[in-house]
Protein backbone atom coordinates (compact mmCIF):
# COMPACT_ATOMS: atom_id res chain seq x y z
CA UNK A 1 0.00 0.00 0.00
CA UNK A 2 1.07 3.42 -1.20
CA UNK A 3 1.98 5.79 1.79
CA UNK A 4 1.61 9.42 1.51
CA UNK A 5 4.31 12.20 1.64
CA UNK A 6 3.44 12.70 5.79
CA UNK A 7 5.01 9.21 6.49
CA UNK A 8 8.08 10.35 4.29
CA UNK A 9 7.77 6.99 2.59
CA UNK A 10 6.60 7.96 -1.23
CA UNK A 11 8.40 5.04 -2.66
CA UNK A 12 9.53 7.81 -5.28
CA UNK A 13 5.97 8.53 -6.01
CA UNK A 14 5.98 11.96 -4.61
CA UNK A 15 6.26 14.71 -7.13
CA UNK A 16 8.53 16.49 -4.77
CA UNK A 17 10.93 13.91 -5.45
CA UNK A 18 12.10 10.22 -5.05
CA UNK A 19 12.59 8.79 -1.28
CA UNK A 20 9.69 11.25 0.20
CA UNK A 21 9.54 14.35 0.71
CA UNK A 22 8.36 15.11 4.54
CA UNK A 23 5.75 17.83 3.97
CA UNK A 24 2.30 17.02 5.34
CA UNK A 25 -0.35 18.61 3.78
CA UNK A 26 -3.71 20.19 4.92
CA UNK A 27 -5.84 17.54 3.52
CA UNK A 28 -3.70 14.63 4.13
CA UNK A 29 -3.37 11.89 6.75
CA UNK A 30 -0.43 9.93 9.03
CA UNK A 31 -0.86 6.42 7.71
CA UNK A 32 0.04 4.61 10.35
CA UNK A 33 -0.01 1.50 8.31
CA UNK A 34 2.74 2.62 5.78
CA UNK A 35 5.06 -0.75 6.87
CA UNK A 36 2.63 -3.02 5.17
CA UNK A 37 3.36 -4.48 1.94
CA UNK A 38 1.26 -5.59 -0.92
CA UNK A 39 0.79 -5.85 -4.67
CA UNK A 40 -1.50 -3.85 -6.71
CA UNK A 41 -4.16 -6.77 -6.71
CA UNK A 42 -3.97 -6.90 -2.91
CA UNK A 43 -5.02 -3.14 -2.16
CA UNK A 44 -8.38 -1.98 -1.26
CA UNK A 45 -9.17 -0.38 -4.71
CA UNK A 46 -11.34 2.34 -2.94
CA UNK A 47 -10.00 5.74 -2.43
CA UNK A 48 -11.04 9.41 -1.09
CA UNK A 49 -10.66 12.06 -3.29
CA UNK A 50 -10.49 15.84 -1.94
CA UNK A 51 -11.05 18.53 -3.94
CA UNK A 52 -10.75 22.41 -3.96
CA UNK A 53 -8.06 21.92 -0.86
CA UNK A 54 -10.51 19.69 0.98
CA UNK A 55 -13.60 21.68 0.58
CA UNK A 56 -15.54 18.28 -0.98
CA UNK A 57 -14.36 15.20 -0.46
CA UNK A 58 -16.04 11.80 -2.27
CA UNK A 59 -15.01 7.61 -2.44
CA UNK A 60 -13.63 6.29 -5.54
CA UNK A 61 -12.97 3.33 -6.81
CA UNK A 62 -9.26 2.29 -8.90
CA UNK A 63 -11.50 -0.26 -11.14
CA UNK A 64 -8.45 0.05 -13.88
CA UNK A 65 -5.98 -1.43 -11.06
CA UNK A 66 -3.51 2.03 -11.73
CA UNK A 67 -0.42 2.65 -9.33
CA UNK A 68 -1.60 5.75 -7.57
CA UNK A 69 -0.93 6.80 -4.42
CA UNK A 70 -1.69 9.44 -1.43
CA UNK A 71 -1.22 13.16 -3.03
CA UNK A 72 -1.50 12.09 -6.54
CA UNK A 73 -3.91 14.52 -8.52
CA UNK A 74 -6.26 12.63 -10.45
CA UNK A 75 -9.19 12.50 -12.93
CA UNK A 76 -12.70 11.33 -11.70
CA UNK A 77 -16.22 10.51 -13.16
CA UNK A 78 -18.89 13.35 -12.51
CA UNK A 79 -22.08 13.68 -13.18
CA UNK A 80 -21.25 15.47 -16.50
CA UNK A 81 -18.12 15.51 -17.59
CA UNK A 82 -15.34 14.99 -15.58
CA UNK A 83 -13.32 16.38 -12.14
CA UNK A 84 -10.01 16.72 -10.96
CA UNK A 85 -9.16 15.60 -7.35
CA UNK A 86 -6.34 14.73 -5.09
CA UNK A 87 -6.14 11.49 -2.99
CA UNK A 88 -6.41 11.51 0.30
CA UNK A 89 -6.74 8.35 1.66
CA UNK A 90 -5.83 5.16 0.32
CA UNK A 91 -5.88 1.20 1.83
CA UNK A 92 -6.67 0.28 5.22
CA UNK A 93 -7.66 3.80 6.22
CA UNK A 94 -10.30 4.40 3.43
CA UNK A 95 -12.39 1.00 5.54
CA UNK A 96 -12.33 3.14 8.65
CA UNK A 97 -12.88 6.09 7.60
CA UNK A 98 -16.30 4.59 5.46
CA UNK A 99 -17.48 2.74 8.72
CA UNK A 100 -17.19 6.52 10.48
CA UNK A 101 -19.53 7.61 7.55
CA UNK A 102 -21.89 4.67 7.95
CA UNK A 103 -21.03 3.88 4.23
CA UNK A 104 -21.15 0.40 2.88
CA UNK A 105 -18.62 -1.56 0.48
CA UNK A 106 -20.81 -2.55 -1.80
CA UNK A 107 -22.05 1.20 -3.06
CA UNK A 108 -21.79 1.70 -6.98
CA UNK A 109 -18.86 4.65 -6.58
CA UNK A 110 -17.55 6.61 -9.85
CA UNK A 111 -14.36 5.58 -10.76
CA UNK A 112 -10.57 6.98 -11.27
CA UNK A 113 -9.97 7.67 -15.43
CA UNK A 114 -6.27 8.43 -14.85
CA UNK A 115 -3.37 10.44 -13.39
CA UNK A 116 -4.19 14.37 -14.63
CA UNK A 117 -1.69 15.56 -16.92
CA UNK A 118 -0.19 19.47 -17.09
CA UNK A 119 -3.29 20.48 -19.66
CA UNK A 120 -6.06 19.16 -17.61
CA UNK A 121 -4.35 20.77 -14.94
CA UNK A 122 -4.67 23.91 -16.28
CA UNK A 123 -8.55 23.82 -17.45
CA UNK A 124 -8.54 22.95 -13.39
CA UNK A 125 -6.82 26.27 -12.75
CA UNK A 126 -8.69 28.48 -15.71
CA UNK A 127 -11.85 26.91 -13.44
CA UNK A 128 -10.80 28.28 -10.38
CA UNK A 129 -10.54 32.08 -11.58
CA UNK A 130 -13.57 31.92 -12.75
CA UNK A 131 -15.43 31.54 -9.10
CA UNK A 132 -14.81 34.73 -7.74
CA UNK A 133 -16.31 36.83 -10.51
CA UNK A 134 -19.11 34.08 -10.34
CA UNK A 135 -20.33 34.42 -6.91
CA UNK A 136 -20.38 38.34 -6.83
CA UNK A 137 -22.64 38.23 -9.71
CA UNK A 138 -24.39 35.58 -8.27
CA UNK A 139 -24.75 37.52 -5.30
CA UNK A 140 -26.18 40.65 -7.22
CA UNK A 141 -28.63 38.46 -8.83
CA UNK A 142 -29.95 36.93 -5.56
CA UNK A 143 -30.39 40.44 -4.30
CA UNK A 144 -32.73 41.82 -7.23
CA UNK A 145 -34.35 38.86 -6.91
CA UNK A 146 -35.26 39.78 -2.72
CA UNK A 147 -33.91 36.53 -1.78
CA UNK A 148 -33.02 35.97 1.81
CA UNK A 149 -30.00 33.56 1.12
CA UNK A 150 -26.39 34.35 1.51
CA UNK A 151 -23.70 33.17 -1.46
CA UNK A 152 -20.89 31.29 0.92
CA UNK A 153 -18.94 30.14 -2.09
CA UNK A 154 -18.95 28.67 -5.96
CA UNK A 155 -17.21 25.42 -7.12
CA UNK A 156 -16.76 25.20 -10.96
CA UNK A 157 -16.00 21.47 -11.79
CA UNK A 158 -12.83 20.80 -14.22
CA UNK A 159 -14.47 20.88 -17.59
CA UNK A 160 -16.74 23.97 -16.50
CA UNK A 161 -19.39 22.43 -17.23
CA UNK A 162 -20.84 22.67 -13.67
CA UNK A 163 -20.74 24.85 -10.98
CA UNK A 164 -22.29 24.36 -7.23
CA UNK A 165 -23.28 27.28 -5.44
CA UNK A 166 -23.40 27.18 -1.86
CA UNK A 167 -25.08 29.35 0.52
CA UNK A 168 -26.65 29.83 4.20
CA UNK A 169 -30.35 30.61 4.62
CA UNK A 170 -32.78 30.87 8.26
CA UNK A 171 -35.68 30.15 6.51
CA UNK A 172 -36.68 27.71 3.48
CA UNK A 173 -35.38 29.57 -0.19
CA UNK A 174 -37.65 29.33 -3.23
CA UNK A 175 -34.65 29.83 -5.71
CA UNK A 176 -35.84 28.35 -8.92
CA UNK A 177 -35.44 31.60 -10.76
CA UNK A 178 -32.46 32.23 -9.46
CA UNK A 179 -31.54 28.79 -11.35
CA UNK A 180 -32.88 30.05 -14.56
CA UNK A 181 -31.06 33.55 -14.67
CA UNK A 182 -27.58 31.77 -13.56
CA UNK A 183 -27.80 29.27 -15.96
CA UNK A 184 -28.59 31.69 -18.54
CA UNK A 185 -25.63 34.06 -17.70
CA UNK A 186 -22.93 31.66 -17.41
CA UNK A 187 -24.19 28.58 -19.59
CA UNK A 188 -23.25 25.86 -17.20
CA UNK A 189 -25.44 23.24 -15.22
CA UNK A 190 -26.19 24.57 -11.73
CA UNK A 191 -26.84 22.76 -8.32
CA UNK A 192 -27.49 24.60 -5.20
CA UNK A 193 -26.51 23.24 -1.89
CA UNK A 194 -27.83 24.64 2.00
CA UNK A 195 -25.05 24.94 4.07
CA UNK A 196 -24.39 25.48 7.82
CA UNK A 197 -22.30 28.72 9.42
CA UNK A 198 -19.88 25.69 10.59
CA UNK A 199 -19.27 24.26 7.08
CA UNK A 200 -19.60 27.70 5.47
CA UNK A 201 -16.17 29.17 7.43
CA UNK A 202 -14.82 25.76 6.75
CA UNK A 203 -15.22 26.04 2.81
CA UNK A 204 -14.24 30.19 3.46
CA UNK A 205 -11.24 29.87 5.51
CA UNK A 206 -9.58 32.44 8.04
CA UNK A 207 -7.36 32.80 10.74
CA UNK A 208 -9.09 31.76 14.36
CA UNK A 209 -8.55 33.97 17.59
CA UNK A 210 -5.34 31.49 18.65
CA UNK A 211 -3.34 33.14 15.70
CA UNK A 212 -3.77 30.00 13.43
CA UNK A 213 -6.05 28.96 10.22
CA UNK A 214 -9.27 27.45 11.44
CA UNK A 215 -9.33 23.92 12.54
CA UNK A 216 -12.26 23.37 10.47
CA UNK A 217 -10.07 24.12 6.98
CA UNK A 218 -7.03 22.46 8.26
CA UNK A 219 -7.77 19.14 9.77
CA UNK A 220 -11.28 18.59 10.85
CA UNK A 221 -13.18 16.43 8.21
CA UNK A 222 -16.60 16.19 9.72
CA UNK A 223 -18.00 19.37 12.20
CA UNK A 224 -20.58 18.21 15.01
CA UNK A 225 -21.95 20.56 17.16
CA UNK A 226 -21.56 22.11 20.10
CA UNK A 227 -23.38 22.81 23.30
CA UNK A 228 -23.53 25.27 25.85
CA UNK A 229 -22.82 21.73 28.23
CA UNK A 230 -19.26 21.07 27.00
CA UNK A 231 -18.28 24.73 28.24
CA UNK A 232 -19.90 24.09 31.97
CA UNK A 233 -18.16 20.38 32.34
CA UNK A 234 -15.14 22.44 31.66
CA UNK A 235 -16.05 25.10 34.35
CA UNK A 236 -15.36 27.50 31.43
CA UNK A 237 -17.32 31.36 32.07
CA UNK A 238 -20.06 31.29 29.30
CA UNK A 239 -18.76 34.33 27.58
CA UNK A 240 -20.14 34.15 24.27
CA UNK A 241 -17.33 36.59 22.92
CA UNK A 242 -14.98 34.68 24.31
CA UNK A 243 -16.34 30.74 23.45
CA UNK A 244 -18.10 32.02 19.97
CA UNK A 245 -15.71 31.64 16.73
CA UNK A 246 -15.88 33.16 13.00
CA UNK A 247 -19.00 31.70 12.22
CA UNK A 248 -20.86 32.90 15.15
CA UNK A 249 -21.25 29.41 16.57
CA UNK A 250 -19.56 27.78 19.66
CA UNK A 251 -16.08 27.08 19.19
CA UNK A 252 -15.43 23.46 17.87
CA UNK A 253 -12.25 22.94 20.26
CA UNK A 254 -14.38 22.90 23.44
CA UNK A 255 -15.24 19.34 22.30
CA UNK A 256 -11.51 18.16 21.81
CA UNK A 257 -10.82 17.88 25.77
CA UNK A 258 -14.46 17.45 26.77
CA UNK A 259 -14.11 13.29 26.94
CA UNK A 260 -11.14 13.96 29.38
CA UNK A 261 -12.88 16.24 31.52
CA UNK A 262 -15.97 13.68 31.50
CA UNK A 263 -13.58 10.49 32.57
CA UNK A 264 -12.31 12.74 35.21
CA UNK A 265 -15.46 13.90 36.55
CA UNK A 266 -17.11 10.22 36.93
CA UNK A 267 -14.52 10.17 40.15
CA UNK A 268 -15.95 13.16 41.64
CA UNK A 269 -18.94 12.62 44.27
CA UNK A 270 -22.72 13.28 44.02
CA UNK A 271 -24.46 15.37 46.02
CA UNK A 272 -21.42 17.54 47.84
CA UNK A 273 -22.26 21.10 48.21
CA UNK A 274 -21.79 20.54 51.57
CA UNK A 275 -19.93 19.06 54.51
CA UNK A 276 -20.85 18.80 57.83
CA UNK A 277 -18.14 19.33 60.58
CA UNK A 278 -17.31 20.47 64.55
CA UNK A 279 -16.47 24.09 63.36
CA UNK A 280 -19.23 24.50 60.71
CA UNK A 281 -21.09 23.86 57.94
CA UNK A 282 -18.75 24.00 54.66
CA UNK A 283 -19.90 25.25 51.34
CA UNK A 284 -18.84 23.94 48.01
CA UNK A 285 -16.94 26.98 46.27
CA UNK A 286 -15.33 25.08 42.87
CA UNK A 287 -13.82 21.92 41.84
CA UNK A 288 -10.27 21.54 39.99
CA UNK A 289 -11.38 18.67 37.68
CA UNK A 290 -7.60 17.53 36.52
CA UNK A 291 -5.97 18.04 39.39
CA UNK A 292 -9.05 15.56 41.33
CA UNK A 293 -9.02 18.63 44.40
CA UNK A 294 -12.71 19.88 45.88
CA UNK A 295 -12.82 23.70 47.73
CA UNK A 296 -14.60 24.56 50.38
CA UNK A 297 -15.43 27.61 52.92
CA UNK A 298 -16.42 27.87 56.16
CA UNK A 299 -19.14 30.48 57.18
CA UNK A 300 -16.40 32.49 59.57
CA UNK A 301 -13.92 31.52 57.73
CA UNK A 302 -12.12 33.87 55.12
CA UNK A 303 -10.17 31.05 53.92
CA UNK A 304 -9.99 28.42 50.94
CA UNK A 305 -9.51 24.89 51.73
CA UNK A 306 -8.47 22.26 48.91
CA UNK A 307 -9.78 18.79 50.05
CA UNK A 308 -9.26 15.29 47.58
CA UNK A 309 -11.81 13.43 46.42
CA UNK A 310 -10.96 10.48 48.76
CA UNK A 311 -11.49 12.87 51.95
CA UNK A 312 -14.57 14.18 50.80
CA UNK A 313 -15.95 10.91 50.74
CA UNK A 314 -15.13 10.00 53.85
CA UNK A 315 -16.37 13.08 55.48
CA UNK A 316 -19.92 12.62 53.47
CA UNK A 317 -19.65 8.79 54.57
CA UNK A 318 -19.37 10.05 58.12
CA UNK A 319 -22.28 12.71 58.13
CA UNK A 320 -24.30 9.82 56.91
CA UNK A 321 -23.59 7.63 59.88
CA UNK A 322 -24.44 10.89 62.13
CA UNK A 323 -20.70 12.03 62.73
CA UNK A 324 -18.47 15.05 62.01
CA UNK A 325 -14.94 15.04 61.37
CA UNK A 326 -13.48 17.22 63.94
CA UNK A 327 -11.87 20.59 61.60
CA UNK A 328 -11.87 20.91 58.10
CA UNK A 329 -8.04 21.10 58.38
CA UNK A 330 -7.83 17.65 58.42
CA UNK A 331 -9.00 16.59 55.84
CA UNK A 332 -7.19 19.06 53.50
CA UNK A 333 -3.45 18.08 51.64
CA UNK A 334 -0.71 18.33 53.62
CA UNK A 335 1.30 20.98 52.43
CA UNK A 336 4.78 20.43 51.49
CA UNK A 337 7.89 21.98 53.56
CA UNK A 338 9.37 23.73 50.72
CA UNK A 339 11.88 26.64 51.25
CA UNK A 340 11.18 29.83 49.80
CA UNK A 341 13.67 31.20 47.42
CA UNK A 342 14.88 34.28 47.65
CA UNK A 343 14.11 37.14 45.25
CA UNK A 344 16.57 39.99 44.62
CA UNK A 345 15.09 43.15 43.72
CA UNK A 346 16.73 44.20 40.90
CA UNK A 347 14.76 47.51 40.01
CA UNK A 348 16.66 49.65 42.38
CA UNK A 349 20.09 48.59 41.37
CA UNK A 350 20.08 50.09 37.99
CA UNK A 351 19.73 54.29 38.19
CA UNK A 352 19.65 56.47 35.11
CA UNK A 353 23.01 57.93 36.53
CA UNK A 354 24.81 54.82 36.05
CA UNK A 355 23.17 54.77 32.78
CA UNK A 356 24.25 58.07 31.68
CA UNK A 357 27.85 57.53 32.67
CA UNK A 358 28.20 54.44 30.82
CA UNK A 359 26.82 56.36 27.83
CA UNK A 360 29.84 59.58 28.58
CA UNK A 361 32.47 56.62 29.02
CA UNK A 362 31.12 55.06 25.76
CA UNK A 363 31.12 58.97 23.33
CA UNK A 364 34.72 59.55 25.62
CA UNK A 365 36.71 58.58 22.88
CA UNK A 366 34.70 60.48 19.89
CA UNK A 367 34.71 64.55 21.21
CA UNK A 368 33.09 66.77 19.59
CA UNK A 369 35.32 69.34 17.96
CA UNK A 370 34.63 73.00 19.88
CA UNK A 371 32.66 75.50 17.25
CA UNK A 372 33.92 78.94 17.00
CA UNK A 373 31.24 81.33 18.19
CA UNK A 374 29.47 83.83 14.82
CA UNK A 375 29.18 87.12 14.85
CA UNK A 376 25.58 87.03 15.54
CA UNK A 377 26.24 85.17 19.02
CA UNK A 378 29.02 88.02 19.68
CA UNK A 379 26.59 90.69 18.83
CA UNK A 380 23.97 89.35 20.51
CA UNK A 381 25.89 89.13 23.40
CA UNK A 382 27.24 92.58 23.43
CA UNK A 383 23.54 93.31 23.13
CA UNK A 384 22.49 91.63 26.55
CA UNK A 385 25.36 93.48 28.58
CA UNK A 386 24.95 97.05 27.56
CA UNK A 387 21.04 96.18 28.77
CA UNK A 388 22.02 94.68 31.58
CA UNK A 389 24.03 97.76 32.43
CA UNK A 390 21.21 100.21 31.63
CA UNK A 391 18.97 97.71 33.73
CA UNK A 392 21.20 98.35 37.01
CA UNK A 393 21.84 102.21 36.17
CA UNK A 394 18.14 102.98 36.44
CA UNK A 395 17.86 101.18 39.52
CA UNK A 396 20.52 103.05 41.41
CA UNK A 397 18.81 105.89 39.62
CA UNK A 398 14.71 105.26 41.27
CA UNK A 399 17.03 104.07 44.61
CA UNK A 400 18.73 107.78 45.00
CA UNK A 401 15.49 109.68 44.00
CA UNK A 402 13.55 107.94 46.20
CA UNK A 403 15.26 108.89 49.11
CA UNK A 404 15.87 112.40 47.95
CA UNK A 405 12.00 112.64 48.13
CA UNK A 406 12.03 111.30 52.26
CA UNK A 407 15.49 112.89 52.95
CA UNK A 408 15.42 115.86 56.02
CA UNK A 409 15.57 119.52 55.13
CA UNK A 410 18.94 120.02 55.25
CA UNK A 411 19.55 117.63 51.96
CA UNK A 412 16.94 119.71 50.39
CA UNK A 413 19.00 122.63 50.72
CA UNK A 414 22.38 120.54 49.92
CA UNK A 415 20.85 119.48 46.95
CA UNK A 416 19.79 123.54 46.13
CA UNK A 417 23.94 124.56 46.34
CA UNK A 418 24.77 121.41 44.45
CA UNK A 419 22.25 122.32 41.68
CA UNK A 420 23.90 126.45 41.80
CA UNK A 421 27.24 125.36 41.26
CA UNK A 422 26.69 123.06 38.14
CA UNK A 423 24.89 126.20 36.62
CA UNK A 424 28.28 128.03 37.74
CA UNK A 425 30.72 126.01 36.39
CA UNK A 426 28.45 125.12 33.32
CA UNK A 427 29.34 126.68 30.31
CA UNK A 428 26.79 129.55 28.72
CA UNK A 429 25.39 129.18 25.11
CA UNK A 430 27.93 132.05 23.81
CA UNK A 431 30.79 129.95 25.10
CA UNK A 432 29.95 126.71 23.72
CA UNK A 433 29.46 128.44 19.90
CA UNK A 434 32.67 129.86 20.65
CA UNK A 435 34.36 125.87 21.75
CA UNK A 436 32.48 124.53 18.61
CA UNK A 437 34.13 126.91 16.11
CA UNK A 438 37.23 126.82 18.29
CA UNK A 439 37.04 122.99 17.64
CA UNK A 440 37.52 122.31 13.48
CA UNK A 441 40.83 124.66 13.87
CA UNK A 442 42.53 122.67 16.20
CA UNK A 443 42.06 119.69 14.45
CA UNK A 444 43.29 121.27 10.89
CA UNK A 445 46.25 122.15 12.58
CA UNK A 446 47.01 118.83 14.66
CA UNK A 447 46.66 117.57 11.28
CA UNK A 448 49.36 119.73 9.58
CA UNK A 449 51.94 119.22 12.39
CA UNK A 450 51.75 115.28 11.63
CA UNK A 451 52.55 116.24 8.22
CA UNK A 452 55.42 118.25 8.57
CA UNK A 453 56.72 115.58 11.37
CA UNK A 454 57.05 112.02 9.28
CA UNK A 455 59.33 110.54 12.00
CA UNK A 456 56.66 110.44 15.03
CA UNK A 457 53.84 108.34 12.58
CA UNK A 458 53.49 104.93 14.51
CA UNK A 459 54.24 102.43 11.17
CA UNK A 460 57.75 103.44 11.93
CA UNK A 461 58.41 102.72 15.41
């Protein structure tokens, strides 16, 4: 029996390449029966064919006796015409997987023509461009039409000569003119086929709220549903944000660990919301299913107390007989002696000084050259000290008047004789006409005495 390229074992079937090529694909299987040998005659000559990446999936039967295996695309009967698949299963695995569907062996199934070569491959691919531009037409038709459907998805068979349309719907769809307008438009045989939300983010795809592609698209071949039960056996919060997936439904993980949870909880006693001891009555708060531990409260009691299933038994065997177990404390785990470890606090340690310094030991080596200062820092400079100085001058100035104003009478008169002698000694307005004409003659002759004495210029000395 063939193996497929998960087992690594393609017996140089795979189209990767001779000796296997260890790539497991979305649709494929682990055949765990790989090791067994047989001839061609010897195999179970029913297969399951996948197509559009697992979307459909159908039983065929290898009437011809060809040497196909796992992963090999090939062409299939159809109701007209003909379809290109890959296989999927093959040999033992096909017999357990048709017992899970309640099919029999002795079904008529359509058979397997032959391996598809590189031209039928590409009427396969010419196929699949043409859904997209199908289904929004499809879906503007249906909505002239006042049709309360939804258009999930369109699957053109090989040889276009079909095309499935599937879609959602509440209520019951009378679509028969919808069939006579898309047959007209696109020339091709049309089926229509009701759909669940499950199946239709399944055939859709997308990526689930765990970062990954749905498990419905990736592995899951049949979707069953899902009650509100499997979330409470779990002692899961019934968020429906939380638990609800793409499709609006109930996640389809929260049945993958609900048969665990179910073994675990046949151990668990009935009827133990309560315990009756010497201290109190204790109250049921929650149960740690995996870990097999039942908590409980006392009434005056701010404290949580883990008790096994074992103990609890005993203690409801005892208030049966009449009795009480003496504390709760009892009956709880003993807790281990475990030494603490010791935790350094390692926030205070690091300051942003001792940041900072590394950083000035690390730009030591490369200094920054020192800039010369421009002209407009000098003048702008110059500019702040000469205001500066006239700041402090008028200070000193207010300071002196001020106490000229509440100075005694004898500054007053002080201040009179000062003010006489400037007008003495200053000059009249004869005398300084007189010093300003005086003033352009002195400087003519300064001027010619340099002239007539060359030896006192400074260039010289």
């Amino acid at each position: 029996m063939g193996s497929g390229c998960g087992s690594g074992n393609c017996s140089g079937k795979c189209k990767n390449g001779g000796g296997g090529c260890g790539k497991t694909s979305m649709t494929t299987v682990h055949d765990w029966l790989s090791d067994i040998t047989d001839t061609l005659e010897e195999r179970f000559n029913i297969y399951e064919v996948s197509f559009k990446n697992g979307a459909s999936r159908g039983f065929y039967t290898n009437a011809d006796n060809l040497d196909v295996y796992v992963n090999d695309e090939v062409v299939v009967e159809a109701s007209m015409g003909f379809n290109i698949g890959k296989i999927v299963l093959s040999g033992e695995l096909v017999k357990l997987q048709m017992k899970r569907r309640k099919v029999k062996e002795d079904t008529e199934f359509p058979k397997i023509l032959r391996i598809a070569n590189e031209d039928e491959l590409k009427l396969r691919d010419e196929a699949r461009a043409k859904e997209k531009e199908t289904m929004l037409k499809a879906r503007i038709m249906a909505r002239e039409l006042n049709l309360d459907m939804k258009l999930g998805d369109v699957e053109y068979q090989a040889d276009c000569k079909k095309a499935t349309f599937y879609y959602t719907a509440t209520q019951r769809v009378d679509f028969r003119e919808l069939i006579k307008v898309l047959a007209k438009e696109f020339k091709v045989k049309i089926e229509m086929r009701q759909i669940g939300a499950r199946q239709e983010a399944a055939r859709v795809g997308g990526i689930s709220s765990s970062g990954r592609e749905l498990c419905s698209t990736t592995f899951m071949a049949q979707l069953k549903s899902v009650n509100t039960s499997a979330a409470r056996y779990q002692n899961l919060s019934i968020n429906q944000t939380k638990l609800s997936g793409q499709c609006g439904r109930l996640k389809c993980c929260l049945n993958f660990e609900l048969d665990t949870y179910l073994d675990a909880l046949k151990d668990f006693p009935d009827n133990a919301d309560y315990i009756d001891t010497d201290a109190g009555k204790a109250h049921l708060l929650k149960t740690d299913i995996l870990k097999g531990l039942m908590i409980y409260t006392l009434p005056d009691d701010h404290n949580f107390y883990s008790i096994p299933i074992n103990n609890v038994k005993e203690a409801l065997n005892l208030n049966k007989q009449g009795k009480r177990p003496a504390s709760i404390s009892d009956l709880t785990i003993a807790e281990e002696n475990t030494e603490a470890e010791e935790y350094v606090e390692v926030v205070g340690q690091i300051s942003l000084k001792n940041l900072e310094e590394s950083d000035r030991g690390k730009k030591g080596k490369k200094r920054k050259k020192k800039t010369k200062p421009s002209k407009d820092d000098t003048n702008d400079k110059s500019q702040q000290v000469t205001i500066s100085k006239q700041n402090t001058n008028n200070k000193v100035r207010q300071n002196t008047d001020r106490k000229q104003e509440n100075g005694s009478p004898q500054s007053i008169g002080n201040q009179q004789q000062n003010s006489n002698r400037k007008k003495e000694t200053s000059p009249s307005p004869q005398q300084n006409k007189e010093t300003s004409q005086n003033k352009p003659r002195n400087d003519r002759n300064r001027k010619k005495k340099k002239k007539n004495n060359p030896d006192n210029s400074p260039g010289k000395n």
